[in-house]
C-alpha atoms as a PDB file:
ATOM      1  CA  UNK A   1      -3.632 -23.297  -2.993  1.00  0.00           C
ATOM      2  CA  UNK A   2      -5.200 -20.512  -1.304  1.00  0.00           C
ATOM      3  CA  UNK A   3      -8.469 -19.305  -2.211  1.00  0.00           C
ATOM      4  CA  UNK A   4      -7.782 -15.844  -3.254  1.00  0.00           C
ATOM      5  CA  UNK A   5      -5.274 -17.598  -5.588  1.00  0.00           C
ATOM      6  CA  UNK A   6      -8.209 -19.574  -6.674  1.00  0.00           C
ATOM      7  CA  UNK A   7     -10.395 -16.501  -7.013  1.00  0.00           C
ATOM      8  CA  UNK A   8      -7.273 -14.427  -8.940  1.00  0.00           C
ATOM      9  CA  UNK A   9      -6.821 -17.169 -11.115  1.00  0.00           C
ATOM     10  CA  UNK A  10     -10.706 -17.707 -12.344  1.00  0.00           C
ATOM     11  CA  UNK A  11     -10.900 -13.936 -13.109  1.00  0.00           C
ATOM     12  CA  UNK A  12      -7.941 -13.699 -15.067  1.00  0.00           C
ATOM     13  CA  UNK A  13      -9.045 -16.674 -17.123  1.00  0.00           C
ATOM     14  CA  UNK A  14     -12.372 -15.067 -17.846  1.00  0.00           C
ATOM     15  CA  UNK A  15     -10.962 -11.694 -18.468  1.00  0.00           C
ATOM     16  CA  UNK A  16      -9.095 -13.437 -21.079  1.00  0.00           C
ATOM     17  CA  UNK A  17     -11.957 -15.466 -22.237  1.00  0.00           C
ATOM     18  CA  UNK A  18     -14.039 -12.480 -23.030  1.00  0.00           C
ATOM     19  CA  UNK A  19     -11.101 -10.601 -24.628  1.00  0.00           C
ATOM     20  CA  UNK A  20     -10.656 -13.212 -27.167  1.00  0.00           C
ATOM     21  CA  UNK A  21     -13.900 -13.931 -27.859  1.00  0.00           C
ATOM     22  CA  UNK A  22     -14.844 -10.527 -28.459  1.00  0.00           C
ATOM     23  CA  UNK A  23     -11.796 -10.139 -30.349  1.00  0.00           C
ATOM     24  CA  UNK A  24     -11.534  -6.819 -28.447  1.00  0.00           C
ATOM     25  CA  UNK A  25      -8.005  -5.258 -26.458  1.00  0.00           C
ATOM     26  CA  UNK A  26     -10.804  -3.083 -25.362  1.00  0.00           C
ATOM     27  CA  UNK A  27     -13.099  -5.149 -23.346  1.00  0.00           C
ATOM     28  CA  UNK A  28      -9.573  -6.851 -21.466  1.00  0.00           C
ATOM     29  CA  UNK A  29      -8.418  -3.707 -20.089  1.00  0.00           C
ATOM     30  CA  UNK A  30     -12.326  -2.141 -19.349  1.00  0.00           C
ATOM     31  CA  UNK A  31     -12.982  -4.794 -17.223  1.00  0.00           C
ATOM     32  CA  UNK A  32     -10.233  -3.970 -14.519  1.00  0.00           C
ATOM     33  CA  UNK A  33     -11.897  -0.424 -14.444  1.00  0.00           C
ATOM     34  CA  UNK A  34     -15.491  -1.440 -13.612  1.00  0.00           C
ATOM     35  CA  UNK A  35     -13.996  -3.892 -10.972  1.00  0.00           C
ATOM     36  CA  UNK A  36     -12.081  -0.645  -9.913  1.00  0.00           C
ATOM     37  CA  UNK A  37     -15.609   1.042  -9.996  1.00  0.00           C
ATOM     38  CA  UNK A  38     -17.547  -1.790  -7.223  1.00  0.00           C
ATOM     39  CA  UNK A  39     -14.532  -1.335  -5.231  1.00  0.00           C
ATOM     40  CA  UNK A  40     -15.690   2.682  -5.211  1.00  0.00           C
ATOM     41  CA  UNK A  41     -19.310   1.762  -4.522  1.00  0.00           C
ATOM     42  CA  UNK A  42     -18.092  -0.462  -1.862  1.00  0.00           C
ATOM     43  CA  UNK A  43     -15.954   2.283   0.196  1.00  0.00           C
ATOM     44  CA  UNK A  44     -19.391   4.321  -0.217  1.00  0.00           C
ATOM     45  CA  UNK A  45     -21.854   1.682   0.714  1.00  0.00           C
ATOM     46  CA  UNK A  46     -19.165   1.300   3.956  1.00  0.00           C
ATOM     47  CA  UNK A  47     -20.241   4.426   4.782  1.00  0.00           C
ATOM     48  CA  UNK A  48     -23.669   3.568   4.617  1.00  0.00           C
ATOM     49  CA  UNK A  49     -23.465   0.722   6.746  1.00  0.00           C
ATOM     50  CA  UNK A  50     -21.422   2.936   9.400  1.00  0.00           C
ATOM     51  CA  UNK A  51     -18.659   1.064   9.032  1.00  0.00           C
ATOM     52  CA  UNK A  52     -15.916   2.964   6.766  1.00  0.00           C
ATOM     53  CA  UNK A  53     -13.764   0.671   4.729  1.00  0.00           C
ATOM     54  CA  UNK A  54     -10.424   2.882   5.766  1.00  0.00           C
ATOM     55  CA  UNK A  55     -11.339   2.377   9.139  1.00  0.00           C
ATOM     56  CA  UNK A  56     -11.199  -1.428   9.071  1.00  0.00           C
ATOM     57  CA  UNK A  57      -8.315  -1.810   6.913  1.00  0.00           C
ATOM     58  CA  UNK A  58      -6.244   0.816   9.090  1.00  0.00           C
ATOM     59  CA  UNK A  59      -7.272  -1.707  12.218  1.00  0.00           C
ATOM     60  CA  UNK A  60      -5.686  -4.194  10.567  1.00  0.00           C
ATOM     61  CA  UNK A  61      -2.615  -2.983   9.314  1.00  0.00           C
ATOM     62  CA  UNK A  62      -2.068  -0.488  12.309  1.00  0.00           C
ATOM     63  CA  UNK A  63      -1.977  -1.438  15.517  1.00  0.00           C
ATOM     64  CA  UNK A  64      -3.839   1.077  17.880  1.00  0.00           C
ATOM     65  CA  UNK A  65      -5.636   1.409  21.051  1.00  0.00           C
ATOM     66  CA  UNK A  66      -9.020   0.535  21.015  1.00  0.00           C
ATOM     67  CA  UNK A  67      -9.625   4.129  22.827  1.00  0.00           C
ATOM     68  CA  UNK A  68      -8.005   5.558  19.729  1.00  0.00           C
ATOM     69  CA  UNK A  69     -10.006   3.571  17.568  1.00  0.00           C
ATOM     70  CA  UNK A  70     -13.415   4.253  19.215  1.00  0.00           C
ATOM     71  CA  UNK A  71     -12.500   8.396  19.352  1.00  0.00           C
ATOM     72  CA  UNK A  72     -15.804  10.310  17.869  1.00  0.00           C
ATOM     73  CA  UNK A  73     -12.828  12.260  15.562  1.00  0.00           C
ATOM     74  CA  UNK A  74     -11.053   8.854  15.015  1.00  0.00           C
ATOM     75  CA  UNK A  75     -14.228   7.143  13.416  1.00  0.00           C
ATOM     76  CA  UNK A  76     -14.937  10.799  11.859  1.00  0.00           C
ATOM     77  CA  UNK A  77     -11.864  10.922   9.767  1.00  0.00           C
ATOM     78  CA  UNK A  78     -12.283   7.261   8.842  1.00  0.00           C
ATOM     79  CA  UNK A  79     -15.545   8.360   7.367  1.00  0.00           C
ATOM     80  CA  UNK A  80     -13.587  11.204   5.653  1.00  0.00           C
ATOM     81  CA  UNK A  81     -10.665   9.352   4.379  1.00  0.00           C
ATOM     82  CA  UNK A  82     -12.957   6.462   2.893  1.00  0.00           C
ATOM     83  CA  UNK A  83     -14.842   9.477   0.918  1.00  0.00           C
ATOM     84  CA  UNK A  84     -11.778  10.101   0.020  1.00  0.00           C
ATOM     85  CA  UNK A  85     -10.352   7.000  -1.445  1.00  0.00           C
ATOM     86  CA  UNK A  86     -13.782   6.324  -3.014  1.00  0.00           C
ATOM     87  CA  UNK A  87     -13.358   9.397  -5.059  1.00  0.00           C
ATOM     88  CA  UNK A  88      -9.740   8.470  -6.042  1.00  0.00           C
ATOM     89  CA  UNK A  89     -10.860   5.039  -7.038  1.00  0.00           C
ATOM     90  CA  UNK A  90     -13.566   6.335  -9.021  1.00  0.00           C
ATOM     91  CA  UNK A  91     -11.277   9.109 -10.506  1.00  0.00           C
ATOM     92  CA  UNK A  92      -8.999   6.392 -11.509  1.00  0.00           C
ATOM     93  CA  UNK A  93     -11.907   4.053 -13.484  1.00  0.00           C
ATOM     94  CA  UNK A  94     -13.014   7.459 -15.104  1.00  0.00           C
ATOM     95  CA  UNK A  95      -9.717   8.572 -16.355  1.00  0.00           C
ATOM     96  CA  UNK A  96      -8.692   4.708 -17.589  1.00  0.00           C
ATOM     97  CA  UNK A  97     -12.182   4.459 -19.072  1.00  0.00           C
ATOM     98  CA  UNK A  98     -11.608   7.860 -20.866  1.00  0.00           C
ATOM     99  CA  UNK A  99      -8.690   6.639 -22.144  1.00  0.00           C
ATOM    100  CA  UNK A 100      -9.538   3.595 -23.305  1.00  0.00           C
ATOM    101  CA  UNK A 101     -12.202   4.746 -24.916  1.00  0.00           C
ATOM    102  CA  UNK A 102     -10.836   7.944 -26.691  1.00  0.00           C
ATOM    103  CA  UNK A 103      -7.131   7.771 -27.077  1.00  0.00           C
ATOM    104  CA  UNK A 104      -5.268   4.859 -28.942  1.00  0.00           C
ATOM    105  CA  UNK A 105      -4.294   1.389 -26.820  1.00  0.00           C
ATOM    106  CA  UNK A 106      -0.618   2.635 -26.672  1.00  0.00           C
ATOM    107  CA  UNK A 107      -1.514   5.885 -24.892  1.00  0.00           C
ATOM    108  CA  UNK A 108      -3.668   4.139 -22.986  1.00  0.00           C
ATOM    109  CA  UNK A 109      -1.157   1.880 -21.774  1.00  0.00           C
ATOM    110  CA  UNK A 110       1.688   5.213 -20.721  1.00  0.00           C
ATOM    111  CA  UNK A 111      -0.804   7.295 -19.674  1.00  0.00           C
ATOM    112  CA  UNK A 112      -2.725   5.589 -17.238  1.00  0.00           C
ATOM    113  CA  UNK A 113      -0.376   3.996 -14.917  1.00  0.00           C
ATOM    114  CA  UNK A 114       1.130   7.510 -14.319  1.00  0.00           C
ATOM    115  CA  UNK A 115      -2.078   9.087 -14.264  1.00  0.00           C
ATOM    116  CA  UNK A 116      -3.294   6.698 -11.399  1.00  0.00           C
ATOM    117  CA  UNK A 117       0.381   7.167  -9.925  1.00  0.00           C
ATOM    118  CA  UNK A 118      -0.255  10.840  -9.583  1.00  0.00           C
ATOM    119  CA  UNK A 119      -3.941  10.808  -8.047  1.00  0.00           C
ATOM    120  CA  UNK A 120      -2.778   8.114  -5.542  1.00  0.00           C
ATOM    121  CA  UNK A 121       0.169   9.735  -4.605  1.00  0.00           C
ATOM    122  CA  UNK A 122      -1.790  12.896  -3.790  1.00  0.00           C
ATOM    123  CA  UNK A 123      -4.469  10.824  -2.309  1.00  0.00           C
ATOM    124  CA  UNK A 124      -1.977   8.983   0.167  1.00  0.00           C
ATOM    125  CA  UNK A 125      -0.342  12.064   1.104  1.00  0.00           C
ATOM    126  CA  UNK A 126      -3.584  13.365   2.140  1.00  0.00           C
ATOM    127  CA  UNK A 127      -4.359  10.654   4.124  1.00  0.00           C
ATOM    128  CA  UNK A 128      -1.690  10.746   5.878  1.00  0.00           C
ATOM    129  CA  UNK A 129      -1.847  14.434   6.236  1.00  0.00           C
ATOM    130  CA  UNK A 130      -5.597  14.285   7.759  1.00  0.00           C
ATOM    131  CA  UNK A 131      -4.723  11.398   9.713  1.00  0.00           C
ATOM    132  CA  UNK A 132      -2.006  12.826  11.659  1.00  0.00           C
ATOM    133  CA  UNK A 133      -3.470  16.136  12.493  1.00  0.00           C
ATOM    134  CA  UNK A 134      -6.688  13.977  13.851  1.00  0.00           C
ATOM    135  CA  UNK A 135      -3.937  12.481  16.175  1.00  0.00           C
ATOM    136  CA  UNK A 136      -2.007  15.688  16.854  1.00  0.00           C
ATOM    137  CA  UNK A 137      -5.788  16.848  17.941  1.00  0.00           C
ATOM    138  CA  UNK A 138      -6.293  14.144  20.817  1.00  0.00           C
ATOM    139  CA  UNK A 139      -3.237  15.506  22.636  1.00  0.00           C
ATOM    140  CA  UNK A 140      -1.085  12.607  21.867  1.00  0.00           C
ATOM    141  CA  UNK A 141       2.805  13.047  22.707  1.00  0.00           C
ATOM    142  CA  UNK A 142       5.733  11.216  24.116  1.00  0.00           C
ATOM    143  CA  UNK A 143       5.856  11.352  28.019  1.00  0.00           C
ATOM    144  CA  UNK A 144       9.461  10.941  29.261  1.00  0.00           C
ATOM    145  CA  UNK A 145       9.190   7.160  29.276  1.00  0.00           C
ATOM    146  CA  UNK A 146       8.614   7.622  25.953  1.00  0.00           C
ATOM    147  CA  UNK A 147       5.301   5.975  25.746  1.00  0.00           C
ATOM    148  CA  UNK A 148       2.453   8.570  24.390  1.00  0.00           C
ATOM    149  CA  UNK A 149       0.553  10.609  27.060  1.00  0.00           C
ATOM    150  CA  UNK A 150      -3.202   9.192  27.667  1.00  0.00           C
ATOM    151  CA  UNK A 151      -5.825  10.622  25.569  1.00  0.00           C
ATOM    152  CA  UNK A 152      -7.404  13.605  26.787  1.00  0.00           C
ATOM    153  CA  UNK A 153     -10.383  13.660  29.347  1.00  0.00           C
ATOM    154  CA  UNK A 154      -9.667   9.256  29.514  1.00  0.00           C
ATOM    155  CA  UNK A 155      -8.908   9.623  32.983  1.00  0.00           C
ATOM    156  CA  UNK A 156     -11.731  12.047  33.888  1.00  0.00           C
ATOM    157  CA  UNK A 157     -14.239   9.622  32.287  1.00  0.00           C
ATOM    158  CA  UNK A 158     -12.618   6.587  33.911  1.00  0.00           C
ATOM    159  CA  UNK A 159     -13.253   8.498  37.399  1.00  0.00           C
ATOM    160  CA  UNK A 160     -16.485   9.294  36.655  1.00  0.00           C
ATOM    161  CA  UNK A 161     -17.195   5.278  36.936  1.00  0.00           C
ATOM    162  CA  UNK A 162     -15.153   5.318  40.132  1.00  0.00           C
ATOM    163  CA  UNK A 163     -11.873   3.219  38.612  1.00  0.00           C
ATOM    164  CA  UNK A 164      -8.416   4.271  37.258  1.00  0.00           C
ATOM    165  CA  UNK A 165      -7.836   4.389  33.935  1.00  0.00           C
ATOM    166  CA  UNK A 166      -4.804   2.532  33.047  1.00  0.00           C
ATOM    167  CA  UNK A 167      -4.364   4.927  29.697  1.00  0.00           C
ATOM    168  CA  UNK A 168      -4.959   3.664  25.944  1.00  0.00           C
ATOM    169  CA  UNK A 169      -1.201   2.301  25.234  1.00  0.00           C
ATOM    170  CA  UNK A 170      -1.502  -0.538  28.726  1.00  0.00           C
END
């Protein structure tokens, strides 16, 4: 068993735990939403640590060129995007905590999953959005091989050190 199943498994139990021995439907779905409030704090503290959270999980899930990757406007919108997503995760807690807290468990239970549909649909749309114009912005477009033209002002800087750049996709 993996340990994130481990991990999964030991926080559902003592979700449950607490829920039943506070008697409370309350305290079983709050707890999701403060977890869903750390995960904010972390995208922020990310920034902190210069090191944005979208940034790292975009390297692992897209595969780029490290020039790409290392671009001042590259690491710029990673800042913005995990601002961003922090936001949206917060939003999310706030509205499920509002919820919970003011509206019976049944609306609760329809509102907030299409609530938190909405703000992360609008959310991923403008990541996307951002994150594509930050490309279209380092001159990136098909050559006729149909492998993306070098990024602009690579080959000047790699002739400045007196060696040819092979480009960012090689």
């Amino acid at each position: 068993m993996s340990a994130s199943m481990i991990l999964a498994t030991v926080a559902i139990t003592v979700r449950v735990a607490l829920a039943a021995w506070s008697g409370s439907a309350i305290v079983y779905f709050l707890q999701p939403e403060l977890g869903t409030i750390c995960f904010s704090m972390m995208f922020l503290a990310s920034i902190w640590l210069r090191r944005p959270l979208v940034g790292k999980l975009i390297g692992e899930y897209v595969r780029l060129p490290q020039a790409v990757m290392a671009h001042e406007r590259i690491r710029r919108c990673f800042v913005h995007l995990t601002v961003l997503w922090a936001l949206v995760l917060l939003a999310n807690a706030t509205v499920g905590i509002w919820l919970l807290l003011s509206a019976t468990l049944g609306t609760y239970l329809l509102v907030r999953p299409i609530a938190v549909a909405i703000i992360s649909v609008l959310a991923f749309t403008c990541s996307v959005t951002l994150f594509l114009r930050v490309l279209r912005h380092l001159d990136l477009h098909p050559r006729s091989s149909g492998r993306p033209a070098p990024i602009r002002g690579a080959q000047e800087g790699a002739r400045k050190v007196g060696r040819r750049s092979p480009g960012p996709w090689r």
